[in-house]
N, C-alpha and C. Protein backbone atom coordinates (compact mmCIF):
# COMPACT_ATOMS: atom_id res chain seq x y z
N UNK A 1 11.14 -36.65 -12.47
CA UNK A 1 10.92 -38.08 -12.32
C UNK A 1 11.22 -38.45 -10.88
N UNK A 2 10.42 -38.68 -10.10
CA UNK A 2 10.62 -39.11 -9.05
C UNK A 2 11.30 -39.87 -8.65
N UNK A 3 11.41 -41.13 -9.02
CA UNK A 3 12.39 -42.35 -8.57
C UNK A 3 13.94 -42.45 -9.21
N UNK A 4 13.98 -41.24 -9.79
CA UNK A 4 15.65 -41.04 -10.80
C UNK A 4 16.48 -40.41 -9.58
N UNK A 5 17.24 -40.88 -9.49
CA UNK A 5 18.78 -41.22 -8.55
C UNK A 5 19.43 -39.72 -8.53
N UNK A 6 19.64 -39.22 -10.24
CA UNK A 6 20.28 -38.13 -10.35
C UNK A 6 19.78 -36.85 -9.92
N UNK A 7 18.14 -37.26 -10.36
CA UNK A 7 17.36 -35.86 -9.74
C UNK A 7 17.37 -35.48 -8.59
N UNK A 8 17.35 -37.05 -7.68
CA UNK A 8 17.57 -36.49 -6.46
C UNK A 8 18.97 -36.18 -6.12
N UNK A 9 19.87 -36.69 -6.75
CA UNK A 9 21.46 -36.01 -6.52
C UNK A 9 21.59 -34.24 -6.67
N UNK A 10 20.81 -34.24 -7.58
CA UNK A 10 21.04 -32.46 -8.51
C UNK A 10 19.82 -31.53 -7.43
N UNK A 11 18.98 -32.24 -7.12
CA UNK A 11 18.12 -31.45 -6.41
C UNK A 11 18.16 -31.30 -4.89
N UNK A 12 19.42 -31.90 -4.10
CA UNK A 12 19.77 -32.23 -2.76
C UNK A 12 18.66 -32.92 -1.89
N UNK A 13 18.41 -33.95 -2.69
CA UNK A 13 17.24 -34.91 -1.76
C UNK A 13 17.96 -36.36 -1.43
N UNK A 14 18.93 -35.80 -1.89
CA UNK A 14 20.15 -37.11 -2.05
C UNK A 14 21.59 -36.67 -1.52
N UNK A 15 22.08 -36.40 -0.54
CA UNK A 15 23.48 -35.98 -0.43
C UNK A 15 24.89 -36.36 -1.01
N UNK A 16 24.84 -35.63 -1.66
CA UNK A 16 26.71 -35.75 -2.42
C UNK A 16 27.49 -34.80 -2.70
N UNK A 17 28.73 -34.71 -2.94
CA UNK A 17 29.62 -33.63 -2.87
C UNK A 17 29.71 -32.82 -4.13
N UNK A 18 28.71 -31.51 -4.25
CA UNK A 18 28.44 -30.99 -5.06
C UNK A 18 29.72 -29.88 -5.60
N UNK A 19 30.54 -30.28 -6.70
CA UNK A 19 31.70 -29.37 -7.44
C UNK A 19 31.16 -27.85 -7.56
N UNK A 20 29.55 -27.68 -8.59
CA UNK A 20 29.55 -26.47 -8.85
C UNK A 20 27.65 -26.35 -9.35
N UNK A 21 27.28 -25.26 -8.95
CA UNK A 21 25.52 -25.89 -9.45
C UNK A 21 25.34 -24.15 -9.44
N UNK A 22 24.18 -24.26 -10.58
CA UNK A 22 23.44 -22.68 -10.77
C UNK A 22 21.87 -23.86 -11.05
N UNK A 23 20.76 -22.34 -11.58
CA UNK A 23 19.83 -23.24 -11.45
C UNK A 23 19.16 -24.05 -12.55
N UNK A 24 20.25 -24.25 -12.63
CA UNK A 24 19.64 -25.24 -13.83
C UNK A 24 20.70 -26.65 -13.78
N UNK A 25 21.52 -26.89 -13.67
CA UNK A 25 22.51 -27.85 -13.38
C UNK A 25 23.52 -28.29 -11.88
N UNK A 26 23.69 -29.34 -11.75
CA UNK A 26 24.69 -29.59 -11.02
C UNK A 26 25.96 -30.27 -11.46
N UNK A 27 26.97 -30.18 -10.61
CA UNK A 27 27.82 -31.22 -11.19
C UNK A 27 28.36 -31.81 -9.69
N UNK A 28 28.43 -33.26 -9.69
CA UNK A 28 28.81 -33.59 -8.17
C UNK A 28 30.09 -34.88 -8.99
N UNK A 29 30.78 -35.44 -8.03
CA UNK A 29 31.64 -36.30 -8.28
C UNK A 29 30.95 -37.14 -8.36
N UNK A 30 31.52 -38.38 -9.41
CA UNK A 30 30.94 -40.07 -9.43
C UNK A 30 31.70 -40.41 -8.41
N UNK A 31 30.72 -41.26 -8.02
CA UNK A 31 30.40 -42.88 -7.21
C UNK A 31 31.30 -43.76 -7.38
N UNK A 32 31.85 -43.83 -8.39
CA UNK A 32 32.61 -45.17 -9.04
C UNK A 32 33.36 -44.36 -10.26
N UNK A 33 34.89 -43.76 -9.48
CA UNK A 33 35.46 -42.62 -10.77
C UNK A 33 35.99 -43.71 -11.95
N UNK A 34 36.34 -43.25 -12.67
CA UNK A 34 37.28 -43.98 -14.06
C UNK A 34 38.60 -42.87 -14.40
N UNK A 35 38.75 -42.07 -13.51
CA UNK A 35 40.23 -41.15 -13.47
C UNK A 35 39.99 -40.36 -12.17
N UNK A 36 41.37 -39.76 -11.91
CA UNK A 36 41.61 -38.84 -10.41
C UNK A 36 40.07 -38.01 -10.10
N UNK A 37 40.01 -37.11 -11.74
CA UNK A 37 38.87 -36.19 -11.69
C UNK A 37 37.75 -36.84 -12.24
N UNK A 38 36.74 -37.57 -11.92
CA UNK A 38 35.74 -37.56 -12.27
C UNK A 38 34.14 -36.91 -11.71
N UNK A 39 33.87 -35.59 -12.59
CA UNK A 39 32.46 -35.15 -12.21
C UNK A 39 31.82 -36.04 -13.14
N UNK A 40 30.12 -35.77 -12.51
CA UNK A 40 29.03 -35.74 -13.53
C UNK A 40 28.50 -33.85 -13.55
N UNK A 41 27.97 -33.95 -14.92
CA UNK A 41 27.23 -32.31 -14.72
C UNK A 41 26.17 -33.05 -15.34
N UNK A 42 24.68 -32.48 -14.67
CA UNK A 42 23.67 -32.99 -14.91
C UNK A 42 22.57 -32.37 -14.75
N UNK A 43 21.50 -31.98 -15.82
CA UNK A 43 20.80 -30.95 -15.47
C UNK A 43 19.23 -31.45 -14.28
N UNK A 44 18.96 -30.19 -13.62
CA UNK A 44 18.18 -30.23 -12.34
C UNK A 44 17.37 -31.14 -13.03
N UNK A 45 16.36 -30.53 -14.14
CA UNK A 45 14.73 -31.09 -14.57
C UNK A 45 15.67 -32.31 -15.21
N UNK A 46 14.17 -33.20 -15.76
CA UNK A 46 15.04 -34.73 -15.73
C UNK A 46 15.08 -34.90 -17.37
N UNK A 47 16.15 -35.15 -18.03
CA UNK A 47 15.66 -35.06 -19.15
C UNK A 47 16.66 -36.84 -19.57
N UNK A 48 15.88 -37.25 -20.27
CA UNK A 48 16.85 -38.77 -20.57
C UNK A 48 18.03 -39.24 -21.14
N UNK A 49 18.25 -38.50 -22.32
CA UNK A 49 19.43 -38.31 -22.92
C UNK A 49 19.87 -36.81 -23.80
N UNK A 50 20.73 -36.96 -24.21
CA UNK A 50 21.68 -36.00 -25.39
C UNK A 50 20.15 -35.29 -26.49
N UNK A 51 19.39 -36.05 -26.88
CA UNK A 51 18.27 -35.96 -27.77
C UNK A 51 16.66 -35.90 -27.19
N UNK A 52 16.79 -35.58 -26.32
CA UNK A 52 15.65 -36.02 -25.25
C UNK A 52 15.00 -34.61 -25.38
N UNK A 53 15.01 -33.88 -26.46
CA UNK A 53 14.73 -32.40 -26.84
C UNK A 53 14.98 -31.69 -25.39
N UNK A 54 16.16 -31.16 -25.24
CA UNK A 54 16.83 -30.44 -23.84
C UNK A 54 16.97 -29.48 -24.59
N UNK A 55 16.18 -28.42 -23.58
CA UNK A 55 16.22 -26.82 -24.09
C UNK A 55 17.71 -26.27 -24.47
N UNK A 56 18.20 -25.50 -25.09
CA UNK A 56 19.60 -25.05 -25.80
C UNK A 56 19.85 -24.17 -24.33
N UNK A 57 19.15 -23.93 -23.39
CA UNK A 57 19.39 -23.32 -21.87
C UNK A 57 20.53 -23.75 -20.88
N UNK A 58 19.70 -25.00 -21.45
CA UNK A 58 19.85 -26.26 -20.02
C UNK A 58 21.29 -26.86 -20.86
N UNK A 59 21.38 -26.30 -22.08
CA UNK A 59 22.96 -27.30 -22.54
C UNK A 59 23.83 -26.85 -22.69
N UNK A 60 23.66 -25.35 -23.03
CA UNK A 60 24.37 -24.09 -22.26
C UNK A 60 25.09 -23.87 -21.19
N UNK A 61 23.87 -23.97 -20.25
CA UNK A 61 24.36 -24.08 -18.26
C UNK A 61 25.48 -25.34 -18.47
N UNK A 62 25.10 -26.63 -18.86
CA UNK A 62 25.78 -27.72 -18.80
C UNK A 62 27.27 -27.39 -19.59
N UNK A 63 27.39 -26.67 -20.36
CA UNK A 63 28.79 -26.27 -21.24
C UNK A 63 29.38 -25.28 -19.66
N UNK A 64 28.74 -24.82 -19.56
CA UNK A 64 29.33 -23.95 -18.72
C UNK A 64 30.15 -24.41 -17.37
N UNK A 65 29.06 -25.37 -16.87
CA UNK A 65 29.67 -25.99 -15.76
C UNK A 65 30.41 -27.37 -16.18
N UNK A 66 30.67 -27.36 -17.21
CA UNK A 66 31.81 -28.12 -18.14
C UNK A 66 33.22 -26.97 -17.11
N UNK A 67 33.31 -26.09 -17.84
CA UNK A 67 34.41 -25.17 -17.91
C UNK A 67 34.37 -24.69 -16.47
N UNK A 68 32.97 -24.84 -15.65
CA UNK A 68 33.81 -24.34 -13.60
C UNK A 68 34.10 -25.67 -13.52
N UNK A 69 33.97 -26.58 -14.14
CA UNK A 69 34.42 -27.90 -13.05
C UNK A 69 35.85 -28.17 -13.45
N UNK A 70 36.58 -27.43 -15.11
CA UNK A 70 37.80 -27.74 -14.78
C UNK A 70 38.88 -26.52 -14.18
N UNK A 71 37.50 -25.94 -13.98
CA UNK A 71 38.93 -24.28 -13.26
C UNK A 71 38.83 -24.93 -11.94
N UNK A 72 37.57 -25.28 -11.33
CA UNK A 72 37.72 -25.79 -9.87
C UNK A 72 38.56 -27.09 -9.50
N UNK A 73 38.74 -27.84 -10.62
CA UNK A 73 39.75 -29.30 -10.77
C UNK A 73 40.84 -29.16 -11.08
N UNK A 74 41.25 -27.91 -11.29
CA UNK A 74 42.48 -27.59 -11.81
C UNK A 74 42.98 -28.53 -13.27
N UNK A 75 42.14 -28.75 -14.17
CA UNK A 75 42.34 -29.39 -15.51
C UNK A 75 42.75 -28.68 -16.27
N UNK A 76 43.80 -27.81 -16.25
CA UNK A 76 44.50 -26.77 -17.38
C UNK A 76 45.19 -27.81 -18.39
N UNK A 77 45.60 -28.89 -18.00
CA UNK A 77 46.31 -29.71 -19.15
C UNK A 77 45.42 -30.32 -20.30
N UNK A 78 44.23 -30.51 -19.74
CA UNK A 78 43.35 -31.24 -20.73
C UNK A 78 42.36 -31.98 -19.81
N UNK A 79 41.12 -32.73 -20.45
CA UNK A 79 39.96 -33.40 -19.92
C UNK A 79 39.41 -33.98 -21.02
N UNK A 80 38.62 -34.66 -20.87
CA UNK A 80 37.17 -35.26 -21.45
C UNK A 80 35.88 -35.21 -21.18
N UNK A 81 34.99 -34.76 -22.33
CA UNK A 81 33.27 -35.03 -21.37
C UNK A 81 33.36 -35.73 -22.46
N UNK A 82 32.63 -37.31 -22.12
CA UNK A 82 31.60 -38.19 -22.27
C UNK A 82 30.17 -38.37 -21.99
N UNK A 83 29.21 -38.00 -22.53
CA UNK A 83 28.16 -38.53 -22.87
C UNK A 83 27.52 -40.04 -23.84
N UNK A 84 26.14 -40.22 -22.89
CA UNK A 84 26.08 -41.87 -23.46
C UNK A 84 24.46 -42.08 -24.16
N UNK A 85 23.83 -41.94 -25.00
CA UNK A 85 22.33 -42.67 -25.12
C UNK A 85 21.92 -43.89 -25.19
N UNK A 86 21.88 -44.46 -24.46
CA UNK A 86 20.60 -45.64 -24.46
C UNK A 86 22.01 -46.69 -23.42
N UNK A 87 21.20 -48.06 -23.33
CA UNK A 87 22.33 -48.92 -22.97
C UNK A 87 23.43 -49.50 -23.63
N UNK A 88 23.17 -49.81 -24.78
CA UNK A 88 23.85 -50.19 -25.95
C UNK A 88 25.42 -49.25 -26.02
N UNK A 89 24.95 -47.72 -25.14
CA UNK A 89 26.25 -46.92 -25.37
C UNK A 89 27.04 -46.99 -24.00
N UNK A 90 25.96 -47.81 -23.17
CA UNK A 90 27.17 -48.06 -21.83
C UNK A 90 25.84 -47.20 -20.68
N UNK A 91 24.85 -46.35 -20.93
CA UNK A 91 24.43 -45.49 -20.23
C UNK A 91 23.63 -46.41 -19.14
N UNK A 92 24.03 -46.08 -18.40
CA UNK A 92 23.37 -47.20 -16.91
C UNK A 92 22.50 -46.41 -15.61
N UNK A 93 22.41 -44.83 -15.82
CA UNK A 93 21.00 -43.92 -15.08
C UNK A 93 20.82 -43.25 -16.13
N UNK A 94 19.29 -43.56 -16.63
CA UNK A 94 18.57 -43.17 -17.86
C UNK A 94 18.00 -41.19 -17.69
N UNK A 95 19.29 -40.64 -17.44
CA UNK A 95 19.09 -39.35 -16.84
C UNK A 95 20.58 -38.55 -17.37
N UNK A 96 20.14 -37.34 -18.36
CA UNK A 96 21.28 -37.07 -19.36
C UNK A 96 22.49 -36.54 -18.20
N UNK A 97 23.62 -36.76 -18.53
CA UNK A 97 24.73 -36.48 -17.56
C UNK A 97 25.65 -36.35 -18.38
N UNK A 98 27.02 -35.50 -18.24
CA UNK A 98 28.23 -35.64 -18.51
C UNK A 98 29.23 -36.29 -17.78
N UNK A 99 29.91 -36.68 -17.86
CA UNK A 99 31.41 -37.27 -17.66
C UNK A 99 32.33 -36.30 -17.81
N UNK A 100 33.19 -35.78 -16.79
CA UNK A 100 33.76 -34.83 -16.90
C UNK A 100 35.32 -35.72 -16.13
N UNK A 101 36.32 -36.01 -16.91
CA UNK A 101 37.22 -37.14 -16.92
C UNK A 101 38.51 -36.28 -17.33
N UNK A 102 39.25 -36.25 -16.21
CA UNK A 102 41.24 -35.71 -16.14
C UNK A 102 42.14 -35.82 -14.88
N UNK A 103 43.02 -35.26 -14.71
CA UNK A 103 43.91 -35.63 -13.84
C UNK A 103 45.10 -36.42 -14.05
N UNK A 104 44.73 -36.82 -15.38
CA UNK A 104 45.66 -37.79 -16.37
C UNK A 104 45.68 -37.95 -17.11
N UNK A 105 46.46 -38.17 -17.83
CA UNK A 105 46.63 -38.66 -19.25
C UNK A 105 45.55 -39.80 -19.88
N UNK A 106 44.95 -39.57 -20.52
CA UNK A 106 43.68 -40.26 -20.68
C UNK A 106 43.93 -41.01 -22.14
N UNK A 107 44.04 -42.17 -21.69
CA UNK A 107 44.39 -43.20 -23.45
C UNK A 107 43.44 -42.61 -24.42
N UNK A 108 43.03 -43.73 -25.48
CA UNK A 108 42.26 -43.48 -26.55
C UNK A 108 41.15 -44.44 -26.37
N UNK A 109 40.96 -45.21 -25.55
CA UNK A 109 39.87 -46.66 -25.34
C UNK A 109 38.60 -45.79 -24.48
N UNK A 110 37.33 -46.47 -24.85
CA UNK A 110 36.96 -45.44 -24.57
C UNK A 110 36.82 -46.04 -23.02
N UNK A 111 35.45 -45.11 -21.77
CA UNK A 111 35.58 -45.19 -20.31
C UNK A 111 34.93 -46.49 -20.08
């Protein structure tokens, strides 16, 4: 998708401080964190949400770079990934991403 924000984040047409990327995903820090550690992991091709039929590849890679972004964050105590579909769930770039959220003690409300 051309005019999607993230694609160009994940595909370096957009500069940001990329945590950890193979070829199928990136994960770079948010813009606007909600804890110390906040990544996004987000896959390269553009897919819209959680259900957006995303190959079991691409959600794979994304589990994976779940687990380098907290060896590289040093999150041995604990974390959160959040995922969101539609607006109604809060999702505000219509481009599937994780929330990758620690560094702290993280209440129960959600982000």
């Amino acid at each position: 998708m051309s005019d999607c924000i993230f694609c160009k984040l994940a595909n370096h047409e957009i500069p940001t401080n990329i945590v950890f990327e193979d070829d199928l995903v990136a994960a770079f820090e948010d813009a606007n964190p909600q804890a110390p550690v906040h990544v996004l992991v987000v896959p390269k091709a553009h897919y819209e949400n959680i259900i957006d039929d995303v190959p079991a590849e691409t959600l794979g890679a994304m589990a994976n770079a779940v687990k380098e972004v907290a060896r590289i964050k040093g999150l041995d105590e604990g974390f959160r990934v959040i995922t969101n579909k539609g607006e109604a769930a809060g999702q505000t770039v219509m481009h599937l991403h994780w929330h990758v959220l620690g560094g702290k003690t993280l209440g129960e409300g959600l982000v």
